[in-house]
N, C-alpha and C. Protein backbone atom coordinates (compact mmCIF):
# COMPACT_ATOMS: atom_id res chain seq x y z
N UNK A 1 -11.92 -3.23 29.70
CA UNK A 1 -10.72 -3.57 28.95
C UNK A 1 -9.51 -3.06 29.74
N UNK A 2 -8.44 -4.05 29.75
CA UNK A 2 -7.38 -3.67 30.53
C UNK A 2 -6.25 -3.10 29.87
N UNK A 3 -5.35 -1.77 30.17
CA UNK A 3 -4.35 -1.07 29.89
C UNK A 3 -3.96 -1.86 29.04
N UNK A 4 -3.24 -3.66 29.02
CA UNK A 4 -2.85 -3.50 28.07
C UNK A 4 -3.38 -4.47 26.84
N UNK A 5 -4.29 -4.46 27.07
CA UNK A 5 -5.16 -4.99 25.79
C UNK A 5 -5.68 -3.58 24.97
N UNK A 6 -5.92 -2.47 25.70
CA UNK A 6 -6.28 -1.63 25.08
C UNK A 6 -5.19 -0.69 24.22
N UNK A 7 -4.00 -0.97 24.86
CA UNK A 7 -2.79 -0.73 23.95
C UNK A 7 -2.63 -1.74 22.88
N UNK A 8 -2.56 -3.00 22.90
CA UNK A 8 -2.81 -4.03 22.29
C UNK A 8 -3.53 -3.35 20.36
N UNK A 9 -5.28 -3.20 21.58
CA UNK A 9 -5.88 -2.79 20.07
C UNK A 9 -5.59 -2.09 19.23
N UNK A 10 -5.23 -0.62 19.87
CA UNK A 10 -4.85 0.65 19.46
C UNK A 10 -3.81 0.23 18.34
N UNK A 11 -2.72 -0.54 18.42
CA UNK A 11 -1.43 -1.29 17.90
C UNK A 11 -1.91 -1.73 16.98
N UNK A 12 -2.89 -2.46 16.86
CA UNK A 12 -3.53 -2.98 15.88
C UNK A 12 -4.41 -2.46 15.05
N UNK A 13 -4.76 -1.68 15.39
CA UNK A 13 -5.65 -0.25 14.60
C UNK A 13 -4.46 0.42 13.93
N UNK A 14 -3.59 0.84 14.42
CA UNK A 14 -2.37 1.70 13.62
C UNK A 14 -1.78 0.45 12.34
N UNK A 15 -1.76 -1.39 12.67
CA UNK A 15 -0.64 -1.90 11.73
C UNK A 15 -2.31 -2.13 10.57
N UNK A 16 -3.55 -2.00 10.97
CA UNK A 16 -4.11 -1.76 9.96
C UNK A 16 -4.25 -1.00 8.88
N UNK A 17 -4.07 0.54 9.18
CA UNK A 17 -3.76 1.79 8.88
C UNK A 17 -2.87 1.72 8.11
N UNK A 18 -1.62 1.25 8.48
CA UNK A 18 -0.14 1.14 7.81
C UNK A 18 -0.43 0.05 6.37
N UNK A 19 -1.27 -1.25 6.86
CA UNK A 19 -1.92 -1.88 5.42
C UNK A 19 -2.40 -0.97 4.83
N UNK A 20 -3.19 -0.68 4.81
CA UNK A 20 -4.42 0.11 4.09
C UNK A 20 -3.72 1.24 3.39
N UNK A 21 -2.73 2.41 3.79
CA UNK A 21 -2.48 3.18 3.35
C UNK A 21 -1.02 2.14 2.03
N UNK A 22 -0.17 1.10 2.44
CA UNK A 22 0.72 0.72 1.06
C UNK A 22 0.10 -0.27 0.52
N UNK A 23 -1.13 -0.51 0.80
CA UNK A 23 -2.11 -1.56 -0.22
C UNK A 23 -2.65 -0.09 -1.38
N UNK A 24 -3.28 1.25 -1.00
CA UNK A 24 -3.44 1.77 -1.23
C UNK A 24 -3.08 2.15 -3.10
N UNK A 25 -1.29 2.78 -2.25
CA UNK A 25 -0.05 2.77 -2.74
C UNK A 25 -0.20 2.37 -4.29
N UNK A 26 -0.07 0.58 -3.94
CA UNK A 26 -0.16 -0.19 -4.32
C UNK A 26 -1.17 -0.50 -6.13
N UNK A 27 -2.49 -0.40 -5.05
CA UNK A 27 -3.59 0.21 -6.27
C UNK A 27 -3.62 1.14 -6.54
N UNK A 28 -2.69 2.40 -6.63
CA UNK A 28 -2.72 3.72 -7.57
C UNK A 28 -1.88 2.86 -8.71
N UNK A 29 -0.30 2.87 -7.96
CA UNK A 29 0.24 2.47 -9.18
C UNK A 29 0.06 1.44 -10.15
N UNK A 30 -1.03 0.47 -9.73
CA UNK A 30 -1.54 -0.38 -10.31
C UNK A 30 -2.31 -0.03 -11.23
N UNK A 31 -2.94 1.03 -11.00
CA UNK A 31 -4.45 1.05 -12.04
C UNK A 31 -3.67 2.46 -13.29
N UNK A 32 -2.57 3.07 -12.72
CA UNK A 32 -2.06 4.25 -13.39
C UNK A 32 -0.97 3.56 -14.27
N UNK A 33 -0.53 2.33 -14.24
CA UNK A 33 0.65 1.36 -14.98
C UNK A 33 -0.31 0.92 -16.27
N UNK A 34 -1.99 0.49 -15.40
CA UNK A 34 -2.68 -0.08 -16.44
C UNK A 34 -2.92 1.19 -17.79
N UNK A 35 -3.16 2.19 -17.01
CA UNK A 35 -3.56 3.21 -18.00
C UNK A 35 -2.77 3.43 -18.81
N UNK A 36 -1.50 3.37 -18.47
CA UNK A 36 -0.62 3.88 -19.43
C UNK A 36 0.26 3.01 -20.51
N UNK A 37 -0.11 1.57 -20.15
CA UNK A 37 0.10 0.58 -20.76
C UNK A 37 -1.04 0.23 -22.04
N UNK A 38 -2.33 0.56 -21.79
CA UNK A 38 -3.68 0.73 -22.04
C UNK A 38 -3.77 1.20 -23.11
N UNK A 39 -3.98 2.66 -22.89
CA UNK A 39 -4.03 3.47 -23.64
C UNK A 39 -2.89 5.10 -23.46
N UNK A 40 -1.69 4.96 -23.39
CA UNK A 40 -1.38 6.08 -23.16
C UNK A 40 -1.60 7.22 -23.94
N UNK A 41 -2.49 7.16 -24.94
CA UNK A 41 -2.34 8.51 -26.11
C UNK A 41 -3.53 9.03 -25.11
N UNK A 42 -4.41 8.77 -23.80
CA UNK A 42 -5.27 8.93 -23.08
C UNK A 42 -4.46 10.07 -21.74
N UNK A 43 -3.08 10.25 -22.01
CA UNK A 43 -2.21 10.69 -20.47
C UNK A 43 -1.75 11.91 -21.46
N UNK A 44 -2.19 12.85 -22.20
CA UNK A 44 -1.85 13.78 -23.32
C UNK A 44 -0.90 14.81 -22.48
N UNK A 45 -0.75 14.93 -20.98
CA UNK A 45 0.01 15.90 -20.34
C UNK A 45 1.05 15.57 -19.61
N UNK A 46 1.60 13.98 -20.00
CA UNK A 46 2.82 13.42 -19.96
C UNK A 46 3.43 13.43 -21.22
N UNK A 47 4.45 14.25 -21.32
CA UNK A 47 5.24 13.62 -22.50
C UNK A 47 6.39 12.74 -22.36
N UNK A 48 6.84 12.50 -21.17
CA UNK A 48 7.48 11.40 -21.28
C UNK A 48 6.87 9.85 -20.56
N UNK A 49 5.96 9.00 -21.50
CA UNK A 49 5.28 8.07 -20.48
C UNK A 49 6.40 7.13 -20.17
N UNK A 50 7.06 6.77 -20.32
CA UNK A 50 8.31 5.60 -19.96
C UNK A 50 9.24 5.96 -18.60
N UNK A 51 9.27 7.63 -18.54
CA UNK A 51 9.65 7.93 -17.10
C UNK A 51 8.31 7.61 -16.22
N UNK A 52 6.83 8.35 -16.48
CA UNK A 52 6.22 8.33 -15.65
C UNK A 52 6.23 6.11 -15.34
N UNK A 53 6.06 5.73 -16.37
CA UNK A 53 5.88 3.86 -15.41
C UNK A 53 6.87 3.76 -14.86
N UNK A 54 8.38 4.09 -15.50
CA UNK A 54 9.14 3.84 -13.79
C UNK A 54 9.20 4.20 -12.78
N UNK A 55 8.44 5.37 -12.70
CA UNK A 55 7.95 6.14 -11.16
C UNK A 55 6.94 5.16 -10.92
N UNK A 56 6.31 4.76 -11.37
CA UNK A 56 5.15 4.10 -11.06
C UNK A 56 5.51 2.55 -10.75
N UNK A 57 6.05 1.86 -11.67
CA UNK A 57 6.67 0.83 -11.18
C UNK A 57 7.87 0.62 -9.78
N UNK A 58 8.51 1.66 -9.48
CA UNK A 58 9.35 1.72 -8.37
C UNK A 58 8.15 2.33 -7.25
N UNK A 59 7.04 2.76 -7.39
CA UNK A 59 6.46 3.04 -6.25
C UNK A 59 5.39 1.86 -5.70
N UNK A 60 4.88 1.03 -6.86
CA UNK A 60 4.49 -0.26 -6.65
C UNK A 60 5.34 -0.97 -6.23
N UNK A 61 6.92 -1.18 -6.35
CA UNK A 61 7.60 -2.29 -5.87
C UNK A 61 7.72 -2.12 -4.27
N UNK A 62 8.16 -0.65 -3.95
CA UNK A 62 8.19 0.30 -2.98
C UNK A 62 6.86 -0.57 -1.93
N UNK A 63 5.51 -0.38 -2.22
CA UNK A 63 4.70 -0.75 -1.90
C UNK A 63 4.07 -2.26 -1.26
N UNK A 64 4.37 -2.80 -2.17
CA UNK A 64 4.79 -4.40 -2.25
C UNK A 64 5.43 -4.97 -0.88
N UNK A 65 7.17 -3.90 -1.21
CA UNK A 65 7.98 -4.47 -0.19
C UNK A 65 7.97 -4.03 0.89
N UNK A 66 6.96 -3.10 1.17
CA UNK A 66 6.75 -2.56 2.21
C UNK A 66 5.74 -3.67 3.21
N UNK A 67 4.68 -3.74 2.56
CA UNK A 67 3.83 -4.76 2.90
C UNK A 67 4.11 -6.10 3.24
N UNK A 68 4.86 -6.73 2.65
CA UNK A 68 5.55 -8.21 2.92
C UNK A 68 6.42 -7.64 4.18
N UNK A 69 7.38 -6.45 4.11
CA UNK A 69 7.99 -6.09 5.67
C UNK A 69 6.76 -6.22 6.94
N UNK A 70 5.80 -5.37 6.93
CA UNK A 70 5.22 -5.69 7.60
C UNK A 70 4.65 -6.64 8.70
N UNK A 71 4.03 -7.73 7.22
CA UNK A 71 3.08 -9.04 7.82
C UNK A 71 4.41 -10.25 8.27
N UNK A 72 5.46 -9.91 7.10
CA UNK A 72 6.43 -10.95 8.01
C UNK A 72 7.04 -10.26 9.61
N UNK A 73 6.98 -8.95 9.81
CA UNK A 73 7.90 -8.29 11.07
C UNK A 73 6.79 -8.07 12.21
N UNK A 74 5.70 -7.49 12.01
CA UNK A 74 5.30 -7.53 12.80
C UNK A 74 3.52 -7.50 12.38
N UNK A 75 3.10 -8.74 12.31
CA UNK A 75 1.69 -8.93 12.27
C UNK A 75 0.44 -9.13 13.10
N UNK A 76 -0.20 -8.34 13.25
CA UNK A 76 -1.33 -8.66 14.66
C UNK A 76 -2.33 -8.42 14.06
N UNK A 77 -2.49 -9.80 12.60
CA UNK A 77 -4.07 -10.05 12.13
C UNK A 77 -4.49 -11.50 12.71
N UNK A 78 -3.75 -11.97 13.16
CA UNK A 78 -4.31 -12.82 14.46
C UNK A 78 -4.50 -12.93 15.81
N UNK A 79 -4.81 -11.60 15.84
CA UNK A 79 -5.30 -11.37 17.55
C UNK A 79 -6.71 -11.49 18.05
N UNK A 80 -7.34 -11.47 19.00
CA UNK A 80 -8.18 -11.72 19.72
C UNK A 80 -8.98 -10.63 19.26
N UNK A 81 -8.51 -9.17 19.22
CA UNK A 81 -9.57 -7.81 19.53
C UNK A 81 -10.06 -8.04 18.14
N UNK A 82 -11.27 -7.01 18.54
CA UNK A 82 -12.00 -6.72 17.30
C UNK A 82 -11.67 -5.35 17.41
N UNK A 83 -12.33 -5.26 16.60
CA UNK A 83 -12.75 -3.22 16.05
C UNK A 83 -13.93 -2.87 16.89
């Protein structure tokens, strides 16, 4: 493998990483919006649940728009390398 294909991959190993960790993100605040939408009498050590979903909702949007930055700026899930 040549210098710069192997920089190439590496590049592409990191914009995977960068998915993975605000997809992540993403599904916390997703599944912690559900809970508290759900059942919040289940979150007994929040007393304010309406602050905690807008933390939660601004860290999902956060997430979101992070991700669409990404795949529209700089995407290399159509490259040649593998893993």
């Amino acid at each position: 493998m040549d210098e710069k294909s192997s920089r190439r991959k590496k590049m592409n190993q990191m914009y995977k990483a960068l998915l993975a960790h605000f997809q992540a993100q993403r599904e916390e605040a997703l599944a912690l919006l559900a809970l508290y939408m759900g059942s919040p009498q289940a979150v007994a050590d929040h007393s304010n649940i309406l602050e905690e979903m807008i933390k939660w909702t601004k860290k999902l949007s956060e997430a979101e728009e992070a991700l669409e930055c990404l795949k529209r700026n700089i995407n290399f899930q159509n490259t040649s390398d593998q893993d």
